[in-house]
Protein backbone atom coordinates (compact mmCIF):
# COMPACT_ATOMS: atom_id res chain seq x y z
CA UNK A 1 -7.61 3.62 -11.00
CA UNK A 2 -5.80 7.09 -11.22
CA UNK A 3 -3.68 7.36 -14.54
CA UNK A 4 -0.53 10.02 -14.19
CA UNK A 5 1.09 10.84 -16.98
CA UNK A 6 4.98 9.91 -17.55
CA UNK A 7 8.09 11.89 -19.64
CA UNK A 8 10.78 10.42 -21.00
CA UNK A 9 13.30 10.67 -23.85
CA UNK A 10 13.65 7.61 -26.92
CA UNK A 11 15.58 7.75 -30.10
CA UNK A 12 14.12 9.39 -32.86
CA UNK A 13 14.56 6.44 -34.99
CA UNK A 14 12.33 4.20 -32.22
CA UNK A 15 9.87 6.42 -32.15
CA UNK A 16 9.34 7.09 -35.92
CA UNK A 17 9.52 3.24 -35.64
CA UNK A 18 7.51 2.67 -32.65
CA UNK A 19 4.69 5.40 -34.99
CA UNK A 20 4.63 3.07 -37.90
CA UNK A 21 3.82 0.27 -35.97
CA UNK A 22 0.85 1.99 -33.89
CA UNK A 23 0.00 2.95 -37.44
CA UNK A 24 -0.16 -0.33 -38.85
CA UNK A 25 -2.36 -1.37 -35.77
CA UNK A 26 -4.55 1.09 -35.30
CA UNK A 27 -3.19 1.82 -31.64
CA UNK A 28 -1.85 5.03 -29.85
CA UNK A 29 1.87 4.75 -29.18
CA UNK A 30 0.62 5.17 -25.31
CA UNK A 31 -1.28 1.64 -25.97
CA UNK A 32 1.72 0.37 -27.58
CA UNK A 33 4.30 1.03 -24.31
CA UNK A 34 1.44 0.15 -21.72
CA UNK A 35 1.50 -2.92 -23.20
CA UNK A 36 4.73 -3.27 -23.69
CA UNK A 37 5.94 -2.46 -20.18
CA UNK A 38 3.45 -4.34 -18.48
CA UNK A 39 4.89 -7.58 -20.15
CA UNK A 40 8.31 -6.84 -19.38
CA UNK A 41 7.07 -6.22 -15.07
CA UNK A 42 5.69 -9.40 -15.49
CA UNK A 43 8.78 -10.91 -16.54
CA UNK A 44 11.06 -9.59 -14.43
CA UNK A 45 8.51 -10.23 -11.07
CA UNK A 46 9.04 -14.34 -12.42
CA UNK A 47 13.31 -13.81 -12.33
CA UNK A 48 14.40 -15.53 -8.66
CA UNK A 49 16.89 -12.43 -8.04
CA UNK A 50 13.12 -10.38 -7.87
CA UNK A 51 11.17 -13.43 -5.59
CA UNK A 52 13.71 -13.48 -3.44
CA UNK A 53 14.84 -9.89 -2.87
CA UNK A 54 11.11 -8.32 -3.02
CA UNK A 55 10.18 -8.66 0.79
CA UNK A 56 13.25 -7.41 2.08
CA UNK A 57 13.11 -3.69 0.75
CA UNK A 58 13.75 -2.20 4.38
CA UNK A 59 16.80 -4.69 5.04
CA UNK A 60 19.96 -2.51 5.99
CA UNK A 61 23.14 -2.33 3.52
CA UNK A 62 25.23 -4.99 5.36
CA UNK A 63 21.97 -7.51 5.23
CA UNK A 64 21.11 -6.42 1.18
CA UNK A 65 24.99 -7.27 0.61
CA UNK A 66 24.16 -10.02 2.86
CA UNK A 67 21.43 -11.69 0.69
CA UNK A 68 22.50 -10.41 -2.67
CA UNK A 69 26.06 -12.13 -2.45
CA UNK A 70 24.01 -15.19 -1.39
CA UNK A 71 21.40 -14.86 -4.63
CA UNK A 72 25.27 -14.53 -6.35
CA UNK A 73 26.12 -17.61 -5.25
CA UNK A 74 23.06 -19.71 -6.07
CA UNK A 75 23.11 -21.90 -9.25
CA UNK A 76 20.30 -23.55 -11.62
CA UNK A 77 19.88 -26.69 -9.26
CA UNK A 78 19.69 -24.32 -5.95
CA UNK A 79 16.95 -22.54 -7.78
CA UNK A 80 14.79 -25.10 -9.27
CA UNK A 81 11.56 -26.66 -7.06
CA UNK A 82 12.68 -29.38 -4.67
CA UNK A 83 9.58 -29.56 -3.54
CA UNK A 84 5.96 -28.06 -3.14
CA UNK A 85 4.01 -28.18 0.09
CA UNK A 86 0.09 -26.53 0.28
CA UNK A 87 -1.70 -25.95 3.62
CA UNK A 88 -4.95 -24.93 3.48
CA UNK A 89 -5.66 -22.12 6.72
């Protein structure tokens, strides 16, 4: 797997903060983030706006208005698991 390296800008405060922790824990700060981002991807992959918008990247504007006013729309019950059907191929 190729590793590329990545820039960007925190507080000074998190990052004196974010030090003390890696301290405390004997990691790199790198260790710390990697860790911490990859948790948060995962989390956001299980929100329903993400399942249901992830297939359609190469929709056109008028069908990603299309489907995001419908995601909009949606509540808890249109959401949950009606039911679960498995079909072995």
């Amino acid at each position: 797997m190729a590793v590329k390296a990545l820039n960007f800008k925190m507080e000074e405060s998190d990052i004196l903060d974010l030090k003390s922790v890696a301290e405390v824990y004997n990691m790199s700060m790198t260790e710390i983030i990697r860790e911490a981002i990859k948790e948060y991807v995962e989390e956001l992959k299980k929100d329903p706006f993400y399942r249901l918008t992830v297939n359609v990247q190469d929709a056109s504007a008028d069908e990603t208005e299309e489907i995001l006013a419908e995601i909009d729309s949606l509540n808890d019950d249109d959401l949950s698991i009606a039911s679960a059907e498995h079909i072995a191929i």
